[in-house]
C-alpha atoms as a PDB file:
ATOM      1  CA  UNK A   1     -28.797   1.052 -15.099  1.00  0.00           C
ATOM      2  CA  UNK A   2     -30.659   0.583 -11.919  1.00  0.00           C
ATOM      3  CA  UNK A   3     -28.858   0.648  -8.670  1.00  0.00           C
ATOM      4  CA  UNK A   4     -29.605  -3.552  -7.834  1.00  0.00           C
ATOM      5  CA  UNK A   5     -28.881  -4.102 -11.181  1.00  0.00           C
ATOM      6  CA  UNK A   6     -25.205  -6.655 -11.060  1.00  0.00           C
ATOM      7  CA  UNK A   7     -23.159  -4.700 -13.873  1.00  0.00           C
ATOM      8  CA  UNK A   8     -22.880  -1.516 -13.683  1.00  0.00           C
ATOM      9  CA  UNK A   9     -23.015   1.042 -16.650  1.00  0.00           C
ATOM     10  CA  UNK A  10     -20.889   0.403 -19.716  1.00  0.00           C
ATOM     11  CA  UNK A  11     -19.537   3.868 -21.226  1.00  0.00           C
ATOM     12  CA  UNK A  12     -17.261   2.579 -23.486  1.00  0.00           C
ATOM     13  CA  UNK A  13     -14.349   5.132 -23.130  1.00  0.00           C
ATOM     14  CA  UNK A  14     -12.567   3.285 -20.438  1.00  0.00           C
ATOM     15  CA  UNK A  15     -10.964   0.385 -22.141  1.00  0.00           C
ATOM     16  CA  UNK A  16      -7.257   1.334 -22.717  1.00  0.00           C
ATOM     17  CA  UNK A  17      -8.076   0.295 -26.966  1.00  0.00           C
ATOM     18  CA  UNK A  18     -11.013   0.882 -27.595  1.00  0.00           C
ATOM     19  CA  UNK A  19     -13.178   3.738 -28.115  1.00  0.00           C
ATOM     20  CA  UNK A  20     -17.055   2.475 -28.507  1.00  0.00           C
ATOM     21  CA  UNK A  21     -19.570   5.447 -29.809  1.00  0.00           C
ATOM     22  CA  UNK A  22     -22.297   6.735 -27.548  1.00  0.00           C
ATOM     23  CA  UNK A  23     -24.950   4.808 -28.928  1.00  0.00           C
ATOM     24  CA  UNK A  24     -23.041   1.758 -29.034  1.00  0.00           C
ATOM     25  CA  UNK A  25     -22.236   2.057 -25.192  1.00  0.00           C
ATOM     26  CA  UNK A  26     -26.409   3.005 -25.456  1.00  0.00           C
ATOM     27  CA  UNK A  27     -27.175  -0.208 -27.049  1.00  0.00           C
ATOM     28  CA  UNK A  28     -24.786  -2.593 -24.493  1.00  0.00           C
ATOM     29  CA  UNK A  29     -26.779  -0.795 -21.601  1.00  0.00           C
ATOM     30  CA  UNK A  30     -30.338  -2.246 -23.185  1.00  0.00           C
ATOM     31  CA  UNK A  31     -28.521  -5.914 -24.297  1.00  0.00           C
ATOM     32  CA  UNK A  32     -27.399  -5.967 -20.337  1.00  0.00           C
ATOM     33  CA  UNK A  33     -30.389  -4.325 -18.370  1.00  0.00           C
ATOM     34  CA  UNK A  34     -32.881  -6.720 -20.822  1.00  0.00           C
ATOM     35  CA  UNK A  35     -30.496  -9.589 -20.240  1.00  0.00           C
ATOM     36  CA  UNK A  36     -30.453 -10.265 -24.032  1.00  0.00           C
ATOM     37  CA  UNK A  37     -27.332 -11.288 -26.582  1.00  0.00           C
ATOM     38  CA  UNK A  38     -26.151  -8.601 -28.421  1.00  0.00           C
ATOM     39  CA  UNK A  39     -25.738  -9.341 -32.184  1.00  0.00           C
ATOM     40  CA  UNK A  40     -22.982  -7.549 -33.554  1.00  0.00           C
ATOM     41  CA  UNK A  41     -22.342  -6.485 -37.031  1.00  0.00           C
ATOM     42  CA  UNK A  42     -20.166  -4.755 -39.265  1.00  0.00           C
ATOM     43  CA  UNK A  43     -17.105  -4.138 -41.787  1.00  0.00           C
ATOM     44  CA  UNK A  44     -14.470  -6.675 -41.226  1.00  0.00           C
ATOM     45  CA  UNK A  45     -11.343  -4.302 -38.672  1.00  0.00           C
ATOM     46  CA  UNK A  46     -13.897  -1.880 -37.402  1.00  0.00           C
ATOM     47  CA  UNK A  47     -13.838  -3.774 -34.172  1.00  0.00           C
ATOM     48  CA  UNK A  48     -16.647  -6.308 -33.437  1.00  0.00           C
ATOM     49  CA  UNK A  49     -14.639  -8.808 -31.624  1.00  0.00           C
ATOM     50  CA  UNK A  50     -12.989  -5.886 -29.694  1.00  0.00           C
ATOM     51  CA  UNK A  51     -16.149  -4.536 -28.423  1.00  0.00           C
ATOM     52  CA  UNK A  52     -16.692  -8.015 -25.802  1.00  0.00           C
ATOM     53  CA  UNK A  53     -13.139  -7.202 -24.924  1.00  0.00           C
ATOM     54  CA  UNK A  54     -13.937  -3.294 -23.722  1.00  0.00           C
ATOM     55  CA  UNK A  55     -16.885  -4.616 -21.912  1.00  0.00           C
ATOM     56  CA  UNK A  56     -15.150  -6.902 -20.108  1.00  0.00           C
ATOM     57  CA  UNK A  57     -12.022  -4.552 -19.431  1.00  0.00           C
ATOM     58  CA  UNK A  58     -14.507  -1.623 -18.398  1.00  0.00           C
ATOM     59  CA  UNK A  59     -17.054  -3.822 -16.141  1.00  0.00           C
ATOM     60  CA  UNK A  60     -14.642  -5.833 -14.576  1.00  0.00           C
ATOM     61  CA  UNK A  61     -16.993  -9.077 -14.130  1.00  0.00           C
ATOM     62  CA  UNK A  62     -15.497 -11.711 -11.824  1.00  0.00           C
ATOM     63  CA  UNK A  63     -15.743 -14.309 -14.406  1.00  0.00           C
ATOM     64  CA  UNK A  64     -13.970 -12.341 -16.902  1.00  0.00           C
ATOM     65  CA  UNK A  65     -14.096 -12.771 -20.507  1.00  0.00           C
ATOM     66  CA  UNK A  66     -14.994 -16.441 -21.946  1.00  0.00           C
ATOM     67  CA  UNK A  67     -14.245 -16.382 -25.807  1.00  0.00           C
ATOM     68  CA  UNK A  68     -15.235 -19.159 -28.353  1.00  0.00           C
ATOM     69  CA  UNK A  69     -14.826 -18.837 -32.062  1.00  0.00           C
ATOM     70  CA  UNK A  70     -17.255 -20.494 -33.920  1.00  0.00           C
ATOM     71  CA  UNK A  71     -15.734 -22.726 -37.117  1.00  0.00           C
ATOM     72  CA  UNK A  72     -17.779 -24.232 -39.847  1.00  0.00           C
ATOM     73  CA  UNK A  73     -17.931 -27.846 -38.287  1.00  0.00           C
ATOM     74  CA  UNK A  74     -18.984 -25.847 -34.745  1.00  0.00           C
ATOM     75  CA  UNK A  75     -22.348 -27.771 -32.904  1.00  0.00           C
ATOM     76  CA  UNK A  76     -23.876 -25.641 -29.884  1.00  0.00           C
ATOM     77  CA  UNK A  77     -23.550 -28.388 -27.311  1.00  0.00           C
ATOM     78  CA  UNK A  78     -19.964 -27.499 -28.451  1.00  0.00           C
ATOM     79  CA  UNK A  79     -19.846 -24.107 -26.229  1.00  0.00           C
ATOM     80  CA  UNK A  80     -21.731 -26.513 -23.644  1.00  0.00           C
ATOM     81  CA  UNK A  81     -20.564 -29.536 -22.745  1.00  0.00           C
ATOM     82  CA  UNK A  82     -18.232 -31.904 -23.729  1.00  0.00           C
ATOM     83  CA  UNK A  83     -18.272 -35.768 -23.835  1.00  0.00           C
ATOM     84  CA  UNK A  84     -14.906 -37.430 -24.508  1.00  0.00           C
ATOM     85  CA  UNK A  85     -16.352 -41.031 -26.071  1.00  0.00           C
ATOM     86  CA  UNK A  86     -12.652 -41.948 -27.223  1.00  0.00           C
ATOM     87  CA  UNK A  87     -11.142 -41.997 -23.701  1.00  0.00           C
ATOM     88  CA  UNK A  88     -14.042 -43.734 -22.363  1.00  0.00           C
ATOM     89  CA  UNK A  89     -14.276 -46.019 -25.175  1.00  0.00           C
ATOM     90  CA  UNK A  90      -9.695 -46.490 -24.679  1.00  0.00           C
ATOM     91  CA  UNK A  91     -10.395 -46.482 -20.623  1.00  0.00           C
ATOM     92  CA  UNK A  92     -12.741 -49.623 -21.047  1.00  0.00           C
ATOM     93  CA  UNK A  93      -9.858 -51.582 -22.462  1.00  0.00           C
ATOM     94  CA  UNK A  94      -8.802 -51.857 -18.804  1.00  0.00           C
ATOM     95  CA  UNK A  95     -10.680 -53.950 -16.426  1.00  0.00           C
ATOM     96  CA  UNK A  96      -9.407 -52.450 -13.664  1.00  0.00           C
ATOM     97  CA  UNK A  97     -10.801 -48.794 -15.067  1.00  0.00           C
ATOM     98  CA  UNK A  98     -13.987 -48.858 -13.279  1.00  0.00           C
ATOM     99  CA  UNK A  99     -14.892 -45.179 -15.003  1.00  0.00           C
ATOM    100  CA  UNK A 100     -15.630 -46.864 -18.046  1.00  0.00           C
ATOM    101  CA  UNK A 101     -19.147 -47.825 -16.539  1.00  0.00           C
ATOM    102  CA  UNK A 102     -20.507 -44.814 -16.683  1.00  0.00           C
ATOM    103  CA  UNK A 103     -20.816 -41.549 -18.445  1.00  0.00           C
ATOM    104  CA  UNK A 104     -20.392 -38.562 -16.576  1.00  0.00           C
ATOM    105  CA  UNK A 105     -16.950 -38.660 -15.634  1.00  0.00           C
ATOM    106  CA  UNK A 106     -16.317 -37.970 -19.278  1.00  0.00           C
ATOM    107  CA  UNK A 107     -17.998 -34.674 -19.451  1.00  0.00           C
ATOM    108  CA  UNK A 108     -16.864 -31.967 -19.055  1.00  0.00           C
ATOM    109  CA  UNK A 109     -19.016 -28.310 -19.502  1.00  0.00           C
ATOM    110  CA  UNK A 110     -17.404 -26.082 -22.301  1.00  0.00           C
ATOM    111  CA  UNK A 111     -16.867 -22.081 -21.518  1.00  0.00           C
ATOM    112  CA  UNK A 112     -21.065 -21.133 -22.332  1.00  0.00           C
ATOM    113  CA  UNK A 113     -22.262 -24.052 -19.748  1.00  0.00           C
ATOM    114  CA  UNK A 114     -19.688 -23.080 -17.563  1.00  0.00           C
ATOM    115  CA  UNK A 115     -21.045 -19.188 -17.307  1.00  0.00           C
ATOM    116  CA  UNK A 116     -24.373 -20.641 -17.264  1.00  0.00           C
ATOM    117  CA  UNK A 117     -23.471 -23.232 -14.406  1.00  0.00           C
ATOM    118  CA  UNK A 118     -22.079 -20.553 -12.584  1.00  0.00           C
ATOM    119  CA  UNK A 119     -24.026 -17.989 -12.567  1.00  0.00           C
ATOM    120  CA  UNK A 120     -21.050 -15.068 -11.715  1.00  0.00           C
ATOM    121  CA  UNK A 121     -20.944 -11.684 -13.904  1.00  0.00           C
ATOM    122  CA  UNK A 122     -18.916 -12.791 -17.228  1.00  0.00           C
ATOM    123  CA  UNK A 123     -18.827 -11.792 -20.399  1.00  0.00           C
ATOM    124  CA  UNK A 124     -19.159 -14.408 -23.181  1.00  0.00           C
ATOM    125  CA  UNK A 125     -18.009 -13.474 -26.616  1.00  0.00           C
ATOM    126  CA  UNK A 126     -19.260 -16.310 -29.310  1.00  0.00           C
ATOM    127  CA  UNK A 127     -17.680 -15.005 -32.328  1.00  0.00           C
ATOM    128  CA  UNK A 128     -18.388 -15.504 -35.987  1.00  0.00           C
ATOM    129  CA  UNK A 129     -21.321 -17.305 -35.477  1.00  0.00           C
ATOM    130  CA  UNK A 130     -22.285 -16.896 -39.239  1.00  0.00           C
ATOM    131  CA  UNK A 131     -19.583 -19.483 -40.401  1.00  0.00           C
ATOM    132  CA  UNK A 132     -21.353 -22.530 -38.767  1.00  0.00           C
ATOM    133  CA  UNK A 133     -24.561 -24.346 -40.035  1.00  0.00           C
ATOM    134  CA  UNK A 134     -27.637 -23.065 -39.665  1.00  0.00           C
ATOM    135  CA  UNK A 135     -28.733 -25.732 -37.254  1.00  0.00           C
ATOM    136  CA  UNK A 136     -25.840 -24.154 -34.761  1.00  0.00           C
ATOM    137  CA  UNK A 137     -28.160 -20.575 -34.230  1.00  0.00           C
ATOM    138  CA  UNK A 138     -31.008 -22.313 -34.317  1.00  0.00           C
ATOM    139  CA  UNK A 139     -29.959 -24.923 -31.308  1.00  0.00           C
ATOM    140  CA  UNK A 140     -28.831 -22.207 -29.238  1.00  0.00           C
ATOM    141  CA  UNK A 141     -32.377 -20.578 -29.112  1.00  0.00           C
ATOM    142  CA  UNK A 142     -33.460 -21.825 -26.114  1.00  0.00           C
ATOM    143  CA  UNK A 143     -30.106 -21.555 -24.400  1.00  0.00           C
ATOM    144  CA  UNK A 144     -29.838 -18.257 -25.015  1.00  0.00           C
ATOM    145  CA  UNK A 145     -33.906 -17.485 -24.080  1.00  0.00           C
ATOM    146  CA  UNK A 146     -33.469 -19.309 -20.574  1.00  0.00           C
ATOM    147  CA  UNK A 147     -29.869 -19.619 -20.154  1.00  0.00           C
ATOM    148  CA  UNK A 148     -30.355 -23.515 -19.297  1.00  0.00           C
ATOM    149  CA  UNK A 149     -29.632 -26.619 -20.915  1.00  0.00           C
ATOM    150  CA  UNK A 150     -29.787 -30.637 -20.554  1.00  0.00           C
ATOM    151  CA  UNK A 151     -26.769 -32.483 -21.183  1.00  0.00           C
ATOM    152  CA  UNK A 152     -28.379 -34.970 -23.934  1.00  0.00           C
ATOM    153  CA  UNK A 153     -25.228 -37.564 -23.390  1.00  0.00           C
ATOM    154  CA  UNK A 154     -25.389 -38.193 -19.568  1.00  0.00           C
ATOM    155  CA  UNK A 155     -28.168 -40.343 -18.572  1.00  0.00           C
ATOM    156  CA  UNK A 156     -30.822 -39.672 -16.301  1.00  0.00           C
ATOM    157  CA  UNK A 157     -29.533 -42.315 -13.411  1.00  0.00           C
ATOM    158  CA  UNK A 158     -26.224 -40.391 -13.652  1.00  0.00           C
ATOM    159  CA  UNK A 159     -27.234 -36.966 -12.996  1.00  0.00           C
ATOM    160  CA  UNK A 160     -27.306 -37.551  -9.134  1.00  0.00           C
ATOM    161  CA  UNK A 161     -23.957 -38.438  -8.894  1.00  0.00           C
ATOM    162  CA  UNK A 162     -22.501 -35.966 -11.589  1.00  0.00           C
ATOM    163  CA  UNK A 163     -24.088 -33.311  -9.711  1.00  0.00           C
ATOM    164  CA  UNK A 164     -22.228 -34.714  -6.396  1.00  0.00           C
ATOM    165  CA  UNK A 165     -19.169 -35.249  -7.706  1.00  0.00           C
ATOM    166  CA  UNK A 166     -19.086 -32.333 -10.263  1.00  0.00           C
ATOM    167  CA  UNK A 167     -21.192 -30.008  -9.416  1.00  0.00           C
ATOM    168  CA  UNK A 168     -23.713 -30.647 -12.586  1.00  0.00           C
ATOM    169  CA  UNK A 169     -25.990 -32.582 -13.788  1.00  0.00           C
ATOM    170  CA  UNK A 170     -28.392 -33.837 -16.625  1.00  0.00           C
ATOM    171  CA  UNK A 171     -30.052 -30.116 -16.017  1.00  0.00           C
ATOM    172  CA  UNK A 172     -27.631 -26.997 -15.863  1.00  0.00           C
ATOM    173  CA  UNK A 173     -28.846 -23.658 -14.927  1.00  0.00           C
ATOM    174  CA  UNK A 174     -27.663 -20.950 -12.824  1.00  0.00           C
ATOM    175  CA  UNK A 175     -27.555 -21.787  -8.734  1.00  0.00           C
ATOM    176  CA  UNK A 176     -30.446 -19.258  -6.901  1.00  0.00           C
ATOM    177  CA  UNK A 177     -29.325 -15.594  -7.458  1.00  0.00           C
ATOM    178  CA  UNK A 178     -26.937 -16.828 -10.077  1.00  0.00           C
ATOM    179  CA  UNK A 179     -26.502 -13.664 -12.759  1.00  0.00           C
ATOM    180  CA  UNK A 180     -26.963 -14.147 -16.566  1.00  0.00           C
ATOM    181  CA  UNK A 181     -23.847 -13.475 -18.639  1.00  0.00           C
ATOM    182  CA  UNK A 182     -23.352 -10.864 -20.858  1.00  0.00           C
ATOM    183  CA  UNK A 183     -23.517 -12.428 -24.022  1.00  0.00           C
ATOM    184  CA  UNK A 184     -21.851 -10.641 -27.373  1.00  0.00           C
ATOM    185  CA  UNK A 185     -22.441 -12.402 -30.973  1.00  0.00           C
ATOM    186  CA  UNK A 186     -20.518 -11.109 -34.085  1.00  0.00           C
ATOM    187  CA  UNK A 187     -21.447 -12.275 -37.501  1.00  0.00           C
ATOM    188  CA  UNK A 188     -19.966 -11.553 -41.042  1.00  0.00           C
ATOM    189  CA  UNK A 189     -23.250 -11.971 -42.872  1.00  0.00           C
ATOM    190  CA  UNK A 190     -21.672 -14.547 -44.378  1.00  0.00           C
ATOM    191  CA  UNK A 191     -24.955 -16.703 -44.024  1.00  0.00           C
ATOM    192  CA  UNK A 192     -28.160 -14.671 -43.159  1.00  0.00           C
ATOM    193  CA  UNK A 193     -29.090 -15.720 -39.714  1.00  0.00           C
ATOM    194  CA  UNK A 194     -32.436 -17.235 -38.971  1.00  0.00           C
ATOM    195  CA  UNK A 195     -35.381 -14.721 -37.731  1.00  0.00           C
ATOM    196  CA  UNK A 196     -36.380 -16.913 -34.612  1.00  0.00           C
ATOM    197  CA  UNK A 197     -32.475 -16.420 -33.292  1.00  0.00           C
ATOM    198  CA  UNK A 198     -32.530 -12.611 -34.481  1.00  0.00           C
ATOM    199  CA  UNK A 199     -35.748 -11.983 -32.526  1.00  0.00           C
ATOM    200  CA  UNK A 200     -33.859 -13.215 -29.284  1.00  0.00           C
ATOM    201  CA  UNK A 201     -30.894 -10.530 -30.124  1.00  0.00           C
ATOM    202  CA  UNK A 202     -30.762  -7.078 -29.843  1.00  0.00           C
ATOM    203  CA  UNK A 203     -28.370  -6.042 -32.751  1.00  0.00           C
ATOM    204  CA  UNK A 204     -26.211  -3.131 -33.522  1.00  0.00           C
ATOM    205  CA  UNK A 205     -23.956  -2.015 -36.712  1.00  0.00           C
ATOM    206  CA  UNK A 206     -20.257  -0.966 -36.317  1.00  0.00           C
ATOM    207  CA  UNK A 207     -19.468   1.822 -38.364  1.00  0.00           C
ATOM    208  CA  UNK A 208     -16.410   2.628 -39.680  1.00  0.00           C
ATOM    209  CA  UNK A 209     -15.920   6.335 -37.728  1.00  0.00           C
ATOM    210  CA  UNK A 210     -16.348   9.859 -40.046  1.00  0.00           C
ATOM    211  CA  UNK A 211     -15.003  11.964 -36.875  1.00  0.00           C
ATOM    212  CA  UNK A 212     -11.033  12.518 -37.311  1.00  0.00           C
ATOM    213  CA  UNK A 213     -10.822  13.369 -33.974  1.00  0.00           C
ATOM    214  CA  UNK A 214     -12.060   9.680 -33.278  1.00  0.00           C
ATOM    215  CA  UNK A 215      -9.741   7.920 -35.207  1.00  0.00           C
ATOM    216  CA  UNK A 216      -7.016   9.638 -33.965  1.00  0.00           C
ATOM    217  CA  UNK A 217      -8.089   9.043 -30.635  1.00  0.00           C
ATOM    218  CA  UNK A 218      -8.526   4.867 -31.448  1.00  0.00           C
ATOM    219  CA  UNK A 219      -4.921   5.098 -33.380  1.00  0.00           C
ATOM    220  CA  UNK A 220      -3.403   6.312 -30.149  1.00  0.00           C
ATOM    221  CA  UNK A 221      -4.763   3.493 -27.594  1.00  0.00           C
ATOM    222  CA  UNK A 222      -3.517   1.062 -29.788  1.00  0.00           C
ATOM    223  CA  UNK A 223       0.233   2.186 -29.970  1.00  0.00           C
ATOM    224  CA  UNK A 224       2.604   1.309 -27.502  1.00  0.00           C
ATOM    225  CA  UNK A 225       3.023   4.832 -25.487  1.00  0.00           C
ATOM    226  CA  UNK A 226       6.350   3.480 -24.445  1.00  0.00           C
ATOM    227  CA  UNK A 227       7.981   2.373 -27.641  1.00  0.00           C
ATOM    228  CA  UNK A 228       6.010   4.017 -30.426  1.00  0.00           C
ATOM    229  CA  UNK A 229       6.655   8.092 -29.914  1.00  0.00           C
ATOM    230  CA  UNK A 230       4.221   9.118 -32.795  1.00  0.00           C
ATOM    231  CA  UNK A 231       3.489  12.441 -33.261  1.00  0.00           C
ATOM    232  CA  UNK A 232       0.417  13.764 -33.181  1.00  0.00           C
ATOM    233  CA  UNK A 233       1.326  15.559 -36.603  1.00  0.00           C
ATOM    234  CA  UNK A 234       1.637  12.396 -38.437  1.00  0.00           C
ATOM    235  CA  UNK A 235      -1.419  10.615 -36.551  1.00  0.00           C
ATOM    236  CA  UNK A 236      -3.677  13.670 -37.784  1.00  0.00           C
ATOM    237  CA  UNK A 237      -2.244  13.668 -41.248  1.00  0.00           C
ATOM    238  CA  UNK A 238      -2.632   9.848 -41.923  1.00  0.00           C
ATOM    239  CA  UNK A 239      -5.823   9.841 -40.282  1.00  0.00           C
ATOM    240  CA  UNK A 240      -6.812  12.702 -43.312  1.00  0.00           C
ATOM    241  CA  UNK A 241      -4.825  10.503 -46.289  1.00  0.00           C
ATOM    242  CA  UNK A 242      -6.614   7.726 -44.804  1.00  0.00           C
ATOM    243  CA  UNK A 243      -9.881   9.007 -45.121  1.00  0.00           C
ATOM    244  CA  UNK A 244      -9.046   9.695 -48.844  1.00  0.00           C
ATOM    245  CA  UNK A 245      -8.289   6.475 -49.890  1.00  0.00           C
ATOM    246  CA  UNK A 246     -11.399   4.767 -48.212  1.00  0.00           C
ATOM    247  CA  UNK A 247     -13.104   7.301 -49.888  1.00  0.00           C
ATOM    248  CA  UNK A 248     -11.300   6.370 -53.276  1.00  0.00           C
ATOM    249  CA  UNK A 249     -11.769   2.847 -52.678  1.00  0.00           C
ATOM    250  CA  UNK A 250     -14.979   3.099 -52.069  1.00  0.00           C
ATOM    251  CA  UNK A 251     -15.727   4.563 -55.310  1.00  0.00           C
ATOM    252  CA  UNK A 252     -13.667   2.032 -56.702  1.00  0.00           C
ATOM    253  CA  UNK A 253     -15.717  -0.345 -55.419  1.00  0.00           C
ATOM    254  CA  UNK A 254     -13.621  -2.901 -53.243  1.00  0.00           C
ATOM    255  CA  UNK A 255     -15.000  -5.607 -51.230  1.00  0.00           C
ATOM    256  CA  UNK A 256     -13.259  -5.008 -48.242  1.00  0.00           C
ATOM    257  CA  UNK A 257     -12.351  -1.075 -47.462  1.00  0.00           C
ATOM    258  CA  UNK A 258      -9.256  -0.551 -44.965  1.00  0.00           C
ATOM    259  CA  UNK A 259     -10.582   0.010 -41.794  1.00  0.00           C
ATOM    260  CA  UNK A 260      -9.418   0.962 -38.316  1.00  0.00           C
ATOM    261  CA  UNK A 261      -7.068  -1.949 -37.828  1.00  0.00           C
ATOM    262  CA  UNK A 262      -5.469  -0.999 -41.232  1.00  0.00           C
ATOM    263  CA  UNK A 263      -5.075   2.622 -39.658  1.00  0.00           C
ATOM    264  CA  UNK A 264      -3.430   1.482 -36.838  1.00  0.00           C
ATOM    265  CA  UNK A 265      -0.888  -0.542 -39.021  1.00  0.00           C
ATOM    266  CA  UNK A 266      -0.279   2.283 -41.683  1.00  0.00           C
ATOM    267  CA  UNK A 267       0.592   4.693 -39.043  1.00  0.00           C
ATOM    268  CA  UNK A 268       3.070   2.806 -38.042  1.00  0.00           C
ATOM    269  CA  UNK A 269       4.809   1.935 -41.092  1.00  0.00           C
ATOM    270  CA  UNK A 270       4.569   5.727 -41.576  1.00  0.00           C
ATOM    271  CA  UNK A 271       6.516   5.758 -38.282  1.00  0.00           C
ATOM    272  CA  UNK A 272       8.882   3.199 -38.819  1.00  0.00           C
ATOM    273  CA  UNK A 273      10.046   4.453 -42.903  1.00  0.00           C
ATOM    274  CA  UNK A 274      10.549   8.160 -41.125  1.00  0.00           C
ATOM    275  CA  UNK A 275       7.562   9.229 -43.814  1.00  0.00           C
ATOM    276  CA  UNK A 276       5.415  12.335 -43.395  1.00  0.00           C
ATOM    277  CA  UNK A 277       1.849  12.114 -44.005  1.00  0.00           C
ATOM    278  CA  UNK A 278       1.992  15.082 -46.432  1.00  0.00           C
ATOM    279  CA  UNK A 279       4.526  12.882 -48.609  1.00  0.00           C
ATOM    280  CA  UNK A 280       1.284  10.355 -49.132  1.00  0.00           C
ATOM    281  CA  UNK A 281      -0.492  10.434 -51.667  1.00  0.00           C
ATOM    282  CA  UNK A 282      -3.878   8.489 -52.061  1.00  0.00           C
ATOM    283  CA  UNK A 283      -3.702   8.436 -55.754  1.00  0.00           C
ATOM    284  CA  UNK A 284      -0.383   6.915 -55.786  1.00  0.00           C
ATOM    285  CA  UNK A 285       0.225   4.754 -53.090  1.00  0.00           C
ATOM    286  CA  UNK A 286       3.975   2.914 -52.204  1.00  0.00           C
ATOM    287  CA  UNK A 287       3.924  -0.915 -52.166  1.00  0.00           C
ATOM    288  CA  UNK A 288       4.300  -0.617 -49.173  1.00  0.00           C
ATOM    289  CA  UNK A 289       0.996   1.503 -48.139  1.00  0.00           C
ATOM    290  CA  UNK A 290      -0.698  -0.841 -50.484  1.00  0.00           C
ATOM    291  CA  UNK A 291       0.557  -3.974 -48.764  1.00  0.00           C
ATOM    292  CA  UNK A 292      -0.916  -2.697 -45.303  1.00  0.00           C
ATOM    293  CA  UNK A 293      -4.032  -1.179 -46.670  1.00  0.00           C
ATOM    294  CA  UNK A 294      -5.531  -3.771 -49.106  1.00  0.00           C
ATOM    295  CA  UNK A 295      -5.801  -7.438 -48.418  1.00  0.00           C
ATOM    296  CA  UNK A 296      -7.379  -8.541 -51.912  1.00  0.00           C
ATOM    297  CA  UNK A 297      -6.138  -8.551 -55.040  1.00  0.00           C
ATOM    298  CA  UNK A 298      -8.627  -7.548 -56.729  1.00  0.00           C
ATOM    299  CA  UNK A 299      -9.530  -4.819 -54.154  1.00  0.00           C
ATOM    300  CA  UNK A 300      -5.705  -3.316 -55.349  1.00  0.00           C
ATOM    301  CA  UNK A 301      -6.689  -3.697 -58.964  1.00  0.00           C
ATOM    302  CA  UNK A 302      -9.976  -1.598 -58.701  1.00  0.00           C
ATOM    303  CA  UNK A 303      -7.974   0.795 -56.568  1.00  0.00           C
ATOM    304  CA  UNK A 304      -5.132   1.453 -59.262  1.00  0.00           C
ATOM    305  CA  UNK A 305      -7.460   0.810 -61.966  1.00  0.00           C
ATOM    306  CA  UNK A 306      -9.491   4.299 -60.343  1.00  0.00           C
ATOM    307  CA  UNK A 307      -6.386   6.228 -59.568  1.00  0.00           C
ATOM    308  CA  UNK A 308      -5.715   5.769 -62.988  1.00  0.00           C
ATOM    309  CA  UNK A 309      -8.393   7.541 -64.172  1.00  0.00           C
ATOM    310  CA  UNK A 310      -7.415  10.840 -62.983  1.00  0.00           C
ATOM    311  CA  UNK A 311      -4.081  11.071 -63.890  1.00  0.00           C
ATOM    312  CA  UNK A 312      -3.504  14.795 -63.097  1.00  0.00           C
ATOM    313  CA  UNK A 313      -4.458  14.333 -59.837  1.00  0.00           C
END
């Protein structure tokens, strides 16, 4: 990252839980030093939403970490602005209320126009995007091109004085030598995005992690030192077991594989029931183990319907 550039280098080992692969941390670099959103993708637990939150932790921005969640009914003026219609419409029940007269002291900018209007390092995490229309990508094209907007609702005669007395108006952008926020999308494919947003992104794919010595590494930063005295014995040995039973599963053909937040969770059970990894086996799994590791029913069918195939395992 050059020298004058306003975030410095992301290596993603630094976050206290979170371990981000090289090319990850690679990709975050380009998405920052190009000023573009990152599109992230991946298995459901192998950390999408987590990634924002090493950023953040690692770079330190003084805006911090802005977070929205995106839900079906979601607009994209939504993560901009907000006009409250039902107080001003309630306010102008009063004759005294003066407000009701005009618009702008009933918006308010939402965490993205915020960033945007501020123009200070921050990291801006709009997550899920997939579960909202398709109109919501495609309105935030030119947000995300030129990080600026026009507040549609205010009026043109009002911007003057919302900008005095708010420090907005009908046009937000950044102030001069404002910075661009990082911005990190994650998306479920659960609606394929369209190309005119994608071509704005840079995108990377969250794998789930084949090194052992990686998960073992992730499983520790996410137990509490102080409380939790696992051993590394059992970490290593459920990390192995673990492996097994994606593997299984994955031959089995479940929609949703356990990943690392399933780890984490099993490990501790483990822990807590004063099991040894050696007493697990993948082929015949405790209620227990199966409660933590599978979240579908018909992902625990397939599972025990495959185990059962090779009984003298």
């Amino acid at each position: 990252m050059p020298d004058h550039h306003p975030y410095k280098s992301f290596s993603g080992r630094q976050c206290a839980r979170y371990v981000a692969s090289p090319q990850t941390a690679e990709i975050v670099n380009l998405a920052i030093h190009l000023g573009r959103p990152l599109l992230v993708e991946g298995e459901a637990g192998c950390g999408k939403t987590r990634l924002a939150s090493a950023v953040a932790d690692e770079l330190q921005p003084a805006g911090g970490l802005i977070a929205m969640t995106v839900k079906s009914t979601s607009q994209a003026k939504d993560l901009l602005y907000r006009f409250d219609a039902l107080r001003r419409l309630q306010d102008a029940q009063d004759p005294q209320n003066t407000d009701a007269r005009c618009v702008y002291p009933y918006i308010e900018l939402e965490p993205l126009g915020h960033a945007i209007q501020q123009g200070k390092p921050c990291v801006v995490l709009i997550d899920e995007i997939d579960k909202a229309d398709i109109d919501f990508p495609n309105d935030l094209l030119d947000v995300l091109d030129r990080f600026e907007f026009d507040i549609d609702d205010l009026p043109r005669r009002e911007s003057d004085r919302c900008l005095h007395e708010k420090g907005f108006g009908k046009h937000v952008q950044a102030p001069p030598g404002g910075v661009k926020p990082i911005v990190i999308i994650t998306s479920n494919r659960e609606k394929q995005l369209p190309e005119p947003f994608l071509r704005r992104c840079l995108y990377t794919q969250l794998d789930f992690p084949t090194d052992p010595a990686v998960l073992g590494e992730i499983v520790r930063r996410n137990l509490d030192a102080g409380v939790e005295r696992i051993s590394d014995e059992l970490i290593e040995g459920a990390v192995e077991r673990f492996r097994a039973v994606r593997e299984r599963g994955r031959e089995a053909n479940v929609q949703k594989l356990p990943a690392t937040s399933e780890l984490v969770d099993w490990v501790r059970v483990l822990h807590w029931q004063q099991r040894t990894a050696e007493s697990v086996a993948p082929e015949q799994l405790t209620a227990a183990d199966q409660a933590v590791l599978f979240k579908l029913r018909q992902d625990l069918e397939r599972y025990r319907a495959r185990s059962a195939e090779e009984p003298g395992e």
